[in-house]
N, C-alpha and C. Protein backbone atom coordinates (compact mmCIF):
# COMPACT_ATOMS: atom_id res chain seq x y z
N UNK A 1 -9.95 -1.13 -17.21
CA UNK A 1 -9.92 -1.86 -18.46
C UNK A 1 -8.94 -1.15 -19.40
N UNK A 2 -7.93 -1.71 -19.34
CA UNK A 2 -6.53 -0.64 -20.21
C UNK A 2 -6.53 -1.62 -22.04
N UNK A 3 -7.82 -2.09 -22.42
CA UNK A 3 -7.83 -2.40 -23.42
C UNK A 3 -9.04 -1.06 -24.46
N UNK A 4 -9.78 -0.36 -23.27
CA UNK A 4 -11.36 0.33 -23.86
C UNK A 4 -10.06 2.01 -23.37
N UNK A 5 -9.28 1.95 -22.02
CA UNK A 5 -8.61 3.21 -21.74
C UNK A 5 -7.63 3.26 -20.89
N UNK A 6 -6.22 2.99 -22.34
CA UNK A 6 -5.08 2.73 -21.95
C UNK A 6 -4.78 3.57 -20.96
N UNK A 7 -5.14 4.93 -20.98
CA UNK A 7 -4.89 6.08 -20.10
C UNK A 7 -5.10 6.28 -18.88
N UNK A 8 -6.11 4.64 -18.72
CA UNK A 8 -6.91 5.59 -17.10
C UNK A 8 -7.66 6.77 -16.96
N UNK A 9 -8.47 7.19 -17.80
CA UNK A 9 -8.61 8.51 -17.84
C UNK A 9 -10.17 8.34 -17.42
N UNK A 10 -10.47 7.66 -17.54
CA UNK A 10 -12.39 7.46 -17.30
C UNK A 10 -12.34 7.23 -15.97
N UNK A 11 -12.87 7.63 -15.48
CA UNK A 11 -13.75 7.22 -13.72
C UNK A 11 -14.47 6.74 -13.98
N UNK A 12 -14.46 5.39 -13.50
CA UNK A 12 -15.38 4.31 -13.09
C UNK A 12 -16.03 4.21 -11.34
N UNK A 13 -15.39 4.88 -10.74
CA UNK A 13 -16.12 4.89 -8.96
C UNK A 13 -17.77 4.81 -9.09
N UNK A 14 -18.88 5.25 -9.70
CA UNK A 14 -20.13 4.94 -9.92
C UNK A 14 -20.46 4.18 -10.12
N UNK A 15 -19.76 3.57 -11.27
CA UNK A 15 -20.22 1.43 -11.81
C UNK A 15 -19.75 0.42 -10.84
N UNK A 16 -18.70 1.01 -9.49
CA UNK A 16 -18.43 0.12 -8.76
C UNK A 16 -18.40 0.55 -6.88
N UNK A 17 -19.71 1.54 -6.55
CA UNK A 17 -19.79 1.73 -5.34
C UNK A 17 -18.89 1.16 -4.35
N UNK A 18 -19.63 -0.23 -4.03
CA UNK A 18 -18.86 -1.00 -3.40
C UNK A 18 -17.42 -0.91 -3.30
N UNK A 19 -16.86 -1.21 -4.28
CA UNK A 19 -15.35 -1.08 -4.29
C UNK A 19 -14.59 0.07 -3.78
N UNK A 20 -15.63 1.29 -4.47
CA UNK A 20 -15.02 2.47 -4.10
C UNK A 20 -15.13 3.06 -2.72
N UNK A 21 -16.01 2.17 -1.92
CA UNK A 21 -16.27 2.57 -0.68
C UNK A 21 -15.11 1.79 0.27
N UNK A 22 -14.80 0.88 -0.45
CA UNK A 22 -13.73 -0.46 0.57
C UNK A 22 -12.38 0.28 0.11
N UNK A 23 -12.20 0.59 -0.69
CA UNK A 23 -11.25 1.07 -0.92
C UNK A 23 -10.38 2.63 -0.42
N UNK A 24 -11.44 3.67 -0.35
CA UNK A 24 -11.64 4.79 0.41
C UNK A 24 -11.07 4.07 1.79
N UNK A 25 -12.11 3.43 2.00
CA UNK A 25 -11.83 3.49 3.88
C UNK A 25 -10.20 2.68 3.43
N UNK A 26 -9.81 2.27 3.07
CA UNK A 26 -8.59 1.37 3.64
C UNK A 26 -7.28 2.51 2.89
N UNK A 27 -7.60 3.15 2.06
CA UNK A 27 -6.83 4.20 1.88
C UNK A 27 -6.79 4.90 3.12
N UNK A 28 -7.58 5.30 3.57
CA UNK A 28 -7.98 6.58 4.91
C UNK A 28 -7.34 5.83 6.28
N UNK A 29 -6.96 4.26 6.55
CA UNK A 29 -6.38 3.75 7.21
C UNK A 29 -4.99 3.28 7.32
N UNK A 30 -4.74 2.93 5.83
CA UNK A 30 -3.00 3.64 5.70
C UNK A 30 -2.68 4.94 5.89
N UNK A 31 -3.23 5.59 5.51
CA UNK A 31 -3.28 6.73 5.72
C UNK A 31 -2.61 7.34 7.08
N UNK A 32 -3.48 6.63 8.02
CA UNK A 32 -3.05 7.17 9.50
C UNK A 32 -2.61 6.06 10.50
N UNK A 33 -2.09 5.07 9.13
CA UNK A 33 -0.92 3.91 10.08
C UNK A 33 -0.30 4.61 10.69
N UNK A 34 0.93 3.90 11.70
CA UNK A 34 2.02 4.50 12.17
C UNK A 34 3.14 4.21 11.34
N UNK A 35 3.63 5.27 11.08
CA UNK A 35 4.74 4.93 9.69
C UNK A 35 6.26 4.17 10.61
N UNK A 36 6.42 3.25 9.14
CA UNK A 36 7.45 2.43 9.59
C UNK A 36 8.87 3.28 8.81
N UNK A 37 9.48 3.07 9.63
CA UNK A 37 10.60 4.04 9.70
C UNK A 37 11.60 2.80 8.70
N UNK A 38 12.27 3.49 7.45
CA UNK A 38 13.44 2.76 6.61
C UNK A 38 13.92 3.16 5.82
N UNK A 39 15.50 2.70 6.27
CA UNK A 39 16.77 3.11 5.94
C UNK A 39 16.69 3.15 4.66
N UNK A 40 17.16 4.60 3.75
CA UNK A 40 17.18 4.45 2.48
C UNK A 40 18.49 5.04 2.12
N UNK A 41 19.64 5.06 2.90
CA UNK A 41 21.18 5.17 2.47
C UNK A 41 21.76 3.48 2.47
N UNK A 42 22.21 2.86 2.02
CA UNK A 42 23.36 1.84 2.38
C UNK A 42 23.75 1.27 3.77
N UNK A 43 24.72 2.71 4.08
CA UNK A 43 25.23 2.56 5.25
C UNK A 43 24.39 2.89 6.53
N UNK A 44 23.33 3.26 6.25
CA UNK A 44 22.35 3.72 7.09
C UNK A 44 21.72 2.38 7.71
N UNK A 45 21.52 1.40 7.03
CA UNK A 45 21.22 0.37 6.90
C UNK A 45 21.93 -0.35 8.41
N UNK A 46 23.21 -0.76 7.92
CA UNK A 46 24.03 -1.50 8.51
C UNK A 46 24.34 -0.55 9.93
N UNK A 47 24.42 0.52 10.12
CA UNK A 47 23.70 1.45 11.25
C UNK A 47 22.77 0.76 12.21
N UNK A 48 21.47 1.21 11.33
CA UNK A 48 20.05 0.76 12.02
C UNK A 48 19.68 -0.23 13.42
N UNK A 49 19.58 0.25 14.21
CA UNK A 49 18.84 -1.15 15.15
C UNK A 49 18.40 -2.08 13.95
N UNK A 50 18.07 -3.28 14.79
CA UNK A 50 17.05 -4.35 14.32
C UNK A 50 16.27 -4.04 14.38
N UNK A 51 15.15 -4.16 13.28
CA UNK A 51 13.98 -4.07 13.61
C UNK A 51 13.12 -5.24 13.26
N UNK A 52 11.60 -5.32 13.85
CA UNK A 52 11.37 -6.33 13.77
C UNK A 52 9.77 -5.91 13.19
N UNK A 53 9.29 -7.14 12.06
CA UNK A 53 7.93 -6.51 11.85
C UNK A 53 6.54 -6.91 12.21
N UNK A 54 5.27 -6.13 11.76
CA UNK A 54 4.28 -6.69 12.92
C UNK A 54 3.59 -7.50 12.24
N UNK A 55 2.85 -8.58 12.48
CA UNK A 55 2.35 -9.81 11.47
C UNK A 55 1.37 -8.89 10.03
N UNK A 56 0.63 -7.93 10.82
CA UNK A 56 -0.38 -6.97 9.63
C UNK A 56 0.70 -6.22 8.74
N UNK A 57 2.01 -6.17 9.00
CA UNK A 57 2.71 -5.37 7.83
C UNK A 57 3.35 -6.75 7.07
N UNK A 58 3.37 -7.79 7.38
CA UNK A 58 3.81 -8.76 6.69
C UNK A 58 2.72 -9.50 5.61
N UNK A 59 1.67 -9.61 6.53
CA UNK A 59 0.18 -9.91 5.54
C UNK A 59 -0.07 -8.92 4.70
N UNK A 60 0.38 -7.48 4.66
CA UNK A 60 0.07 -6.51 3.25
C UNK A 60 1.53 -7.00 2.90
N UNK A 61 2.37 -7.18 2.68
CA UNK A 61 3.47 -7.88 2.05
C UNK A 61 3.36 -8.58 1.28
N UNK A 62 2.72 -9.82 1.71
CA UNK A 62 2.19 -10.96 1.21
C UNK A 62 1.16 -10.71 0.47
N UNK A 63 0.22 -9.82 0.67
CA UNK A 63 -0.44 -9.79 -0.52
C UNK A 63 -0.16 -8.31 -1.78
N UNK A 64 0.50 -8.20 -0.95
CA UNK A 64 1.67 -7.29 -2.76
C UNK A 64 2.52 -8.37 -3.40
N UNK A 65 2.82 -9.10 -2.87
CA UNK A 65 3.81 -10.23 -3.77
C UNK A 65 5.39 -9.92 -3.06
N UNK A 66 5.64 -9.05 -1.94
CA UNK A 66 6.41 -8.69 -1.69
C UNK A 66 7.42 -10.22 -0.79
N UNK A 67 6.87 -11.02 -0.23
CA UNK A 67 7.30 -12.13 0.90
C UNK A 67 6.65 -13.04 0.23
């Protein structure tokens, strides 16, 4: 609530178990994805194999707003 604490500074994880438990685990599972390897020069880029992506990295895409 960045209207009661612009700062973020309060922990709320107690008023919202639940959340904090779904959230933990799916942190702890990115966590030990297999990291996707990307080009962060230019020319590195145009280098690169093709790569191609897997439908579960496109569905967290999609729900970042990213695709």
């Amino acid at each position: 609530d960045l209207a009661t604490d612009p700062g973020e500074t309060e922990n709320v994880a107690e008023r919202f178990p639940e959340d904090t438990e779904r959230l933990k685990r799916e942190l702890w599972e990115w966590d030990r994805a297999e990291s996707f390897p990307v080009a962060v020069e230019p020319h590195a880029a145009a280098c690169a194999e093709e790569r191609t992506m897997t439908d579960d990295t496109a569905e967290v895409l999609k729900s970042l707003g990213y695709l």
